[in-house]
Structures are given as structure tokens and as C-alpha cells.
C-alpha atoms as a PDB file:
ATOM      1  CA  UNK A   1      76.115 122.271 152.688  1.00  0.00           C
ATOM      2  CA  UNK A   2      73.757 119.036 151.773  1.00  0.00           C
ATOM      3  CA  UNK A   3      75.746 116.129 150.598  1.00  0.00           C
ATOM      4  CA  UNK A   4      74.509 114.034 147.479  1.00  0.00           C
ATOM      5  CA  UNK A   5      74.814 111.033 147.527  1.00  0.00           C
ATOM      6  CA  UNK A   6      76.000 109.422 143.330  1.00  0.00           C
ATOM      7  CA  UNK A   7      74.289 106.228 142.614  1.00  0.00           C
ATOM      8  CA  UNK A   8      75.693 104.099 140.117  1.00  0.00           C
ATOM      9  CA  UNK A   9      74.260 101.066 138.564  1.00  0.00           C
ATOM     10  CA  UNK A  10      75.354  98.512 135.680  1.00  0.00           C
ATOM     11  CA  UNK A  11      73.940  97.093 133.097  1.00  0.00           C
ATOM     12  CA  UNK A  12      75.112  93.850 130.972  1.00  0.00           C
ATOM     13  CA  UNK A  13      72.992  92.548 128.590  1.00  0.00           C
ATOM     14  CA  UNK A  14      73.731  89.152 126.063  1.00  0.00           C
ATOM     15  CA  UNK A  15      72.385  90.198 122.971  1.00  0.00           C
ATOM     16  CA  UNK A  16      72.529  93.907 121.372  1.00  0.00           C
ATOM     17  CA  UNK A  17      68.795  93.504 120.451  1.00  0.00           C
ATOM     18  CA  UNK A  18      68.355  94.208 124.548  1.00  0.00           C
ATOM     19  CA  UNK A  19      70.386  97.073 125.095  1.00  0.00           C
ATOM     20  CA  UNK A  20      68.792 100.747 124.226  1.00  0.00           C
ATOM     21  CA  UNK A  21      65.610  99.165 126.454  1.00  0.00           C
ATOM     22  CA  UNK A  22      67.900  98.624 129.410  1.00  0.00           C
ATOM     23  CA  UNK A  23      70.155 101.711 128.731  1.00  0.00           C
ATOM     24  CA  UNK A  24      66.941 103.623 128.663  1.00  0.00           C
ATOM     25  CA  UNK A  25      65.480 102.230 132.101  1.00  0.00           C
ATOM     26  CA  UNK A  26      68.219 103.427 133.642  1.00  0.00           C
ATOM     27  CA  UNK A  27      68.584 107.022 132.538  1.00  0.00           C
ATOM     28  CA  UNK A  28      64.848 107.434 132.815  1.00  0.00           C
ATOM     29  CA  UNK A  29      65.403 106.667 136.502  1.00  0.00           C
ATOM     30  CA  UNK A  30      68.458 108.621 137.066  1.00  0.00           C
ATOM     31  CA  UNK A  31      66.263 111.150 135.282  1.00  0.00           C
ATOM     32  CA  UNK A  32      64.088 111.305 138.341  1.00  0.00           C
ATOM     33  CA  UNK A  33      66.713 111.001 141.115  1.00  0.00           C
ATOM     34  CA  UNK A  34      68.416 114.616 138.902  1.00  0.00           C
ATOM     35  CA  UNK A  35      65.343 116.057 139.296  1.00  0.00           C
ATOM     36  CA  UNK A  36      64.864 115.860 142.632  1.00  0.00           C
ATOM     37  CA  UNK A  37      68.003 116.983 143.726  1.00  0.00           C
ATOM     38  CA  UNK A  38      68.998 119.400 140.946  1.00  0.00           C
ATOM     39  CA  UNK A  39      72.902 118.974 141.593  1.00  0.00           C
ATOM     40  CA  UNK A  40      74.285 116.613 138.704  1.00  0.00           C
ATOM     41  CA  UNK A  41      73.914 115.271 135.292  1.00  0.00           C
ATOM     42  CA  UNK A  42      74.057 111.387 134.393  1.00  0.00           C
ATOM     43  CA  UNK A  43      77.610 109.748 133.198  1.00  0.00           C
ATOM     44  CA  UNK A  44      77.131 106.559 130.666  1.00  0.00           C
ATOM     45  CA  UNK A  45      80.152 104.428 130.710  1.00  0.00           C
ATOM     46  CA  UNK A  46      80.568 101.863 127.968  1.00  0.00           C
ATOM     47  CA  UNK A  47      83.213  99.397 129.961  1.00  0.00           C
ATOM     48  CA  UNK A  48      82.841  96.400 127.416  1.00  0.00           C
ATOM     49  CA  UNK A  49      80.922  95.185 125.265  1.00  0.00           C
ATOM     50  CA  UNK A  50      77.059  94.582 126.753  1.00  0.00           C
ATOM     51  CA  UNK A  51      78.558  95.563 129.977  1.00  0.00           C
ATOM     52  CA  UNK A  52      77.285  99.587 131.388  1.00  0.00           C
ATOM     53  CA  UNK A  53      77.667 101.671 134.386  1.00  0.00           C
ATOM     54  CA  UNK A  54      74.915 104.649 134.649  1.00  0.00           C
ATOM     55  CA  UNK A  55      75.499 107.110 137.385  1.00  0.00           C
ATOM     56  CA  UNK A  56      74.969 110.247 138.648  1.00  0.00           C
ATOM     57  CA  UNK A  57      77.773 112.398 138.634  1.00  0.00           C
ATOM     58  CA  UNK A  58      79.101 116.132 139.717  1.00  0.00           C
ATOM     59  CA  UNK A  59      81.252 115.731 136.640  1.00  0.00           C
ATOM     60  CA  UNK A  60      78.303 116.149 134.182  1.00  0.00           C
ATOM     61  CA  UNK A  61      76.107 119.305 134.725  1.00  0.00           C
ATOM     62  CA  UNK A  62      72.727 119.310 135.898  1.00  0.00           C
ATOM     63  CA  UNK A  63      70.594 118.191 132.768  1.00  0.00           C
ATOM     64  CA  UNK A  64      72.818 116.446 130.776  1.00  0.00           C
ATOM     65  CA  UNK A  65      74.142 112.860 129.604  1.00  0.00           C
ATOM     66  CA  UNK A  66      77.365 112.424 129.018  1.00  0.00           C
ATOM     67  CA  UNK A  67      78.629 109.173 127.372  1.00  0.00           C
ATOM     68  CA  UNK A  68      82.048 107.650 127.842  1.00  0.00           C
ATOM     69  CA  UNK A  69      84.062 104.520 126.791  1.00  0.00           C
ATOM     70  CA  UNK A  70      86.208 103.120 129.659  1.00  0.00           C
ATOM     71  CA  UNK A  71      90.201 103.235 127.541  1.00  0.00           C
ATOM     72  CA  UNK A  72      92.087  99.752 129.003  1.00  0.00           C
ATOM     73  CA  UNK A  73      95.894  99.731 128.847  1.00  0.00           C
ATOM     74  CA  UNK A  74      96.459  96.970 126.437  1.00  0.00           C
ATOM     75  CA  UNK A  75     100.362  95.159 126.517  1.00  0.00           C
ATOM     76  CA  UNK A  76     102.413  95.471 123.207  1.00  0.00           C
ATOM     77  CA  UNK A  77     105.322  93.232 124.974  1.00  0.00           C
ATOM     78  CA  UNK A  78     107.249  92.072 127.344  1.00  0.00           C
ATOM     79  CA  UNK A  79     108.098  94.424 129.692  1.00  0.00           C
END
């Protein structure tokens, strides 16, 4: 059995203006690492605002994005 290797990288960007261009870099390239190895999909994780990770993943099938917004626990009071 060959073992893939997942690449992630992240993108964080200052304005809004500057994020679909970066966003789409990213896939495009992931694009071409799916290709090649024909084993997963790309996973788009939204982990604050302006702030990315892109990666390959087995999670997502072979020729498709998946999007994703990281949930943080957020304290209602003192424990």
C-alpha cells in the first residue's frame, strides 16, 4: 500500500478584497497535487477571520472541496 502524504497550507490575508485570489491559488494547486495522486479531495477550513488552512485530505473524496468553519468553545462563566 503507497502512503500519501496530506499537505496543508494557510492562508491569512488583511483585507477581504485579497481573499478569493489567495483562496483560489491554493486550491488550484492542491488541484494538481489530487490529480496526480488520485486518493483525496481538498478540505477548506475557515479558522478566523482572513486566517485559512487548505489541505488535502482522505476525509473529502477524490474530486471534491469541502468547506468548513473551525467551531471554538467560547466561556459563558466562571467555571
Amino acid at each position: 500500500m503507497t502512503k500519501i502524504a496530506a499537505e496543508r497550507t494557510e492562508v491569512c490575508v488583511l483585507h477581504a478584497h485579497d481573499l478569493d485570489q489567495a483562496l483560489e491559488h491554493e486550491v488550484g494547486r492542491l488541484q494538481i497535487q489530487a490529480c496526480a495522486q488520485g486518493a483525496m479531495g481538498i478540505l477548506v477550513t475557515r479558522l478566523a477571520p482572513g486566517r485559512f488552512t487548505i489541505e488535502l485530505s482522505p476525509l473529502v473524496p477524490y474530486g471534491y472541496t469541502y468547506e468548513k468553519t473551525l467551531e471554538t468553545a467560547t466561556p459563558i462563566g466562571k467555571a
